[in-house]
Protein backbone atom coordinates (compact mmCIF):
# COMPACT_ATOMS: atom_id res chain seq x y z
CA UNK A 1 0.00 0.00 0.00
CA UNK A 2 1.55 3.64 -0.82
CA UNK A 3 0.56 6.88 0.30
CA UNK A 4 -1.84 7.74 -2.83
CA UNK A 5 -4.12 4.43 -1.46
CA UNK A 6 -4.84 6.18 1.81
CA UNK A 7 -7.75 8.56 1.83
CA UNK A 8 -7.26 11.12 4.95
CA UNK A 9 -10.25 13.58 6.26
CA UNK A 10 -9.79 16.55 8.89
CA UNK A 11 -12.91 15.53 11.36
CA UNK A 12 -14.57 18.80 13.06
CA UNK A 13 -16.39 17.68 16.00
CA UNK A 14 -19.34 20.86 16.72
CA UNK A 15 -18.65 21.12 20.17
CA UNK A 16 -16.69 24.69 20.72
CA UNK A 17 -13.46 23.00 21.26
CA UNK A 18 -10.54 24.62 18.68
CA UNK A 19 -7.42 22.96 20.62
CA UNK A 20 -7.51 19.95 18.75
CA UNK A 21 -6.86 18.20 15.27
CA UNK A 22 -8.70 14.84 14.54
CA UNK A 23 -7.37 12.96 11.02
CA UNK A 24 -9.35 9.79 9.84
CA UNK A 25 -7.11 7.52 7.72
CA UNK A 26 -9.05 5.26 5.69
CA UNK A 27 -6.99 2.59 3.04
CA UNK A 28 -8.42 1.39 -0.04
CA UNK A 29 -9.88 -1.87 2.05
CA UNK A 30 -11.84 0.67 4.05
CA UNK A 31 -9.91 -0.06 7.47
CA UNK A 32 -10.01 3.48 9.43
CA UNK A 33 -7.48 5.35 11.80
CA UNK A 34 -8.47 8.09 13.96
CA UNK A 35 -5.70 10.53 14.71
CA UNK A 36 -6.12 13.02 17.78
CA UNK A 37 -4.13 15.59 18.92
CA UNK A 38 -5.42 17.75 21.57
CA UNK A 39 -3.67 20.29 23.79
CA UNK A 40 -4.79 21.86 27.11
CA UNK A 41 -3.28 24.61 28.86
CA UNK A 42 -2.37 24.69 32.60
CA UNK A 43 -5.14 27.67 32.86
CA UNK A 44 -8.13 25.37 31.42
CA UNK A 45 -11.18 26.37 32.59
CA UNK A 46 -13.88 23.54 33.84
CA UNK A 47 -16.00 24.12 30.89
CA UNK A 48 -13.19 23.62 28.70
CA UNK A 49 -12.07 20.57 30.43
CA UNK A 50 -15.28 19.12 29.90
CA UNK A 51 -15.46 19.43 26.25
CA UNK A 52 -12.14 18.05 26.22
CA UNK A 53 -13.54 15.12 27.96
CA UNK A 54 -16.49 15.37 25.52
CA UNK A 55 -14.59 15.33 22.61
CA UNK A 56 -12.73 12.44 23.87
CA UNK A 57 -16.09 10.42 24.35
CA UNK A 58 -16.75 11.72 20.74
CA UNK A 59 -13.15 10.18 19.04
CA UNK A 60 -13.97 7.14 20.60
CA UNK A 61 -17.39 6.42 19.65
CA UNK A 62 -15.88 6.99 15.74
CA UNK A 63 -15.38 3.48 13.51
CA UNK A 64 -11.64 2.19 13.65
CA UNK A 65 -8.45 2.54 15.25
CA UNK A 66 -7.40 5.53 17.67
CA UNK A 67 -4.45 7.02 18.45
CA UNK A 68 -4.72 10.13 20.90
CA UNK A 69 -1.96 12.23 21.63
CA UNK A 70 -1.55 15.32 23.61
CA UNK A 71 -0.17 17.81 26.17
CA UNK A 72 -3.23 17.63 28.97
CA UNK A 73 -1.42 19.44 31.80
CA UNK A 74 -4.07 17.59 34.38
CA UNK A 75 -0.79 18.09 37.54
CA UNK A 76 -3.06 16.44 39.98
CA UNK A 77 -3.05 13.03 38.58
CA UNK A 78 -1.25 10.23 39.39
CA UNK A 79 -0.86 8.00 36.94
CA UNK A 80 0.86 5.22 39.26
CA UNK A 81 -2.62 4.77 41.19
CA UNK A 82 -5.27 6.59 38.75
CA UNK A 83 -5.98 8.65 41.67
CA UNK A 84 -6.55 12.40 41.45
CA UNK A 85 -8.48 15.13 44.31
CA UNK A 86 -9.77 16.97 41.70
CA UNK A 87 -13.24 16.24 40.58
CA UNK A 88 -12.84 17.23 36.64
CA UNK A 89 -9.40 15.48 36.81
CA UNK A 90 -11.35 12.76 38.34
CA UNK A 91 -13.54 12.85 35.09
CA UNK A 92 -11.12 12.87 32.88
CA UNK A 93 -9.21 9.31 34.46
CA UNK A 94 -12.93 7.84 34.33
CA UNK A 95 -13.12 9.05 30.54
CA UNK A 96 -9.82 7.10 30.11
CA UNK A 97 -10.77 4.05 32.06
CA UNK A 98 -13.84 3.85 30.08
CA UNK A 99 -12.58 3.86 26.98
CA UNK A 100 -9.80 1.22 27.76
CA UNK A 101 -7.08 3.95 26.80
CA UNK A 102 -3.21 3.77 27.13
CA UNK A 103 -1.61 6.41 28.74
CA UNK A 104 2.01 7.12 28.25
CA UNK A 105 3.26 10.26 30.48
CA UNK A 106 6.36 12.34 30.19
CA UNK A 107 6.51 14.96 32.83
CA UNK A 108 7.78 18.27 32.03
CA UNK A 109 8.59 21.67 34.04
């Protein structure tokens, strides 16, 4: 398979969220790949952190592979027990435990 036998379409989720990209790959034998990238900053407000969760909930629902990738700046998690004291954080590790998702984590300063 080359590059000309993949059909790629920018998805635009109507839900007022612009910090995010979502690519669905699609090859001639109509297998589909989703391809996320979002990005949240440190000064998120709670209504923006739920329509990040939303549009999570929204990738995942879509036919086909995912692949999510991102810079979520959630500092209250931690991802060695899931465990959070935030309530939208909180949310947001029930999103991912819902939807069976990976996380890999790279903390930065």
């Amino acid at each position: 398979m080359s590059v000309k036998d993949v059909k790629c379409t920018q998805i635009f989720p109507d839900i007022g969220f612009n910090e995010c990209v979502i690519l669905e790959l699609e090859d001639v034998s109509h297998h589909k790949m989703n391809i996320a990238t979002i990005y949240r900053s440190p000064s998120s407000t709670t209504e923006n952190d739920k329509k990040i969760i939303e549009y999570i909930d929204i990738l995942c629902a879509r036919n086909g592979n995912k692949l999510i990738m991102g810079d979520f700046n959630w500092p209250n998690i931690n991802w060695n027990t899931w465990e959070t004291s935030s309530n939208i954080e909180g949310k947001f590790v029930d999103c991912v435990r819902k939807f069976f998702l990976n996380t890999a984590h790279k903390y930065t300063n």
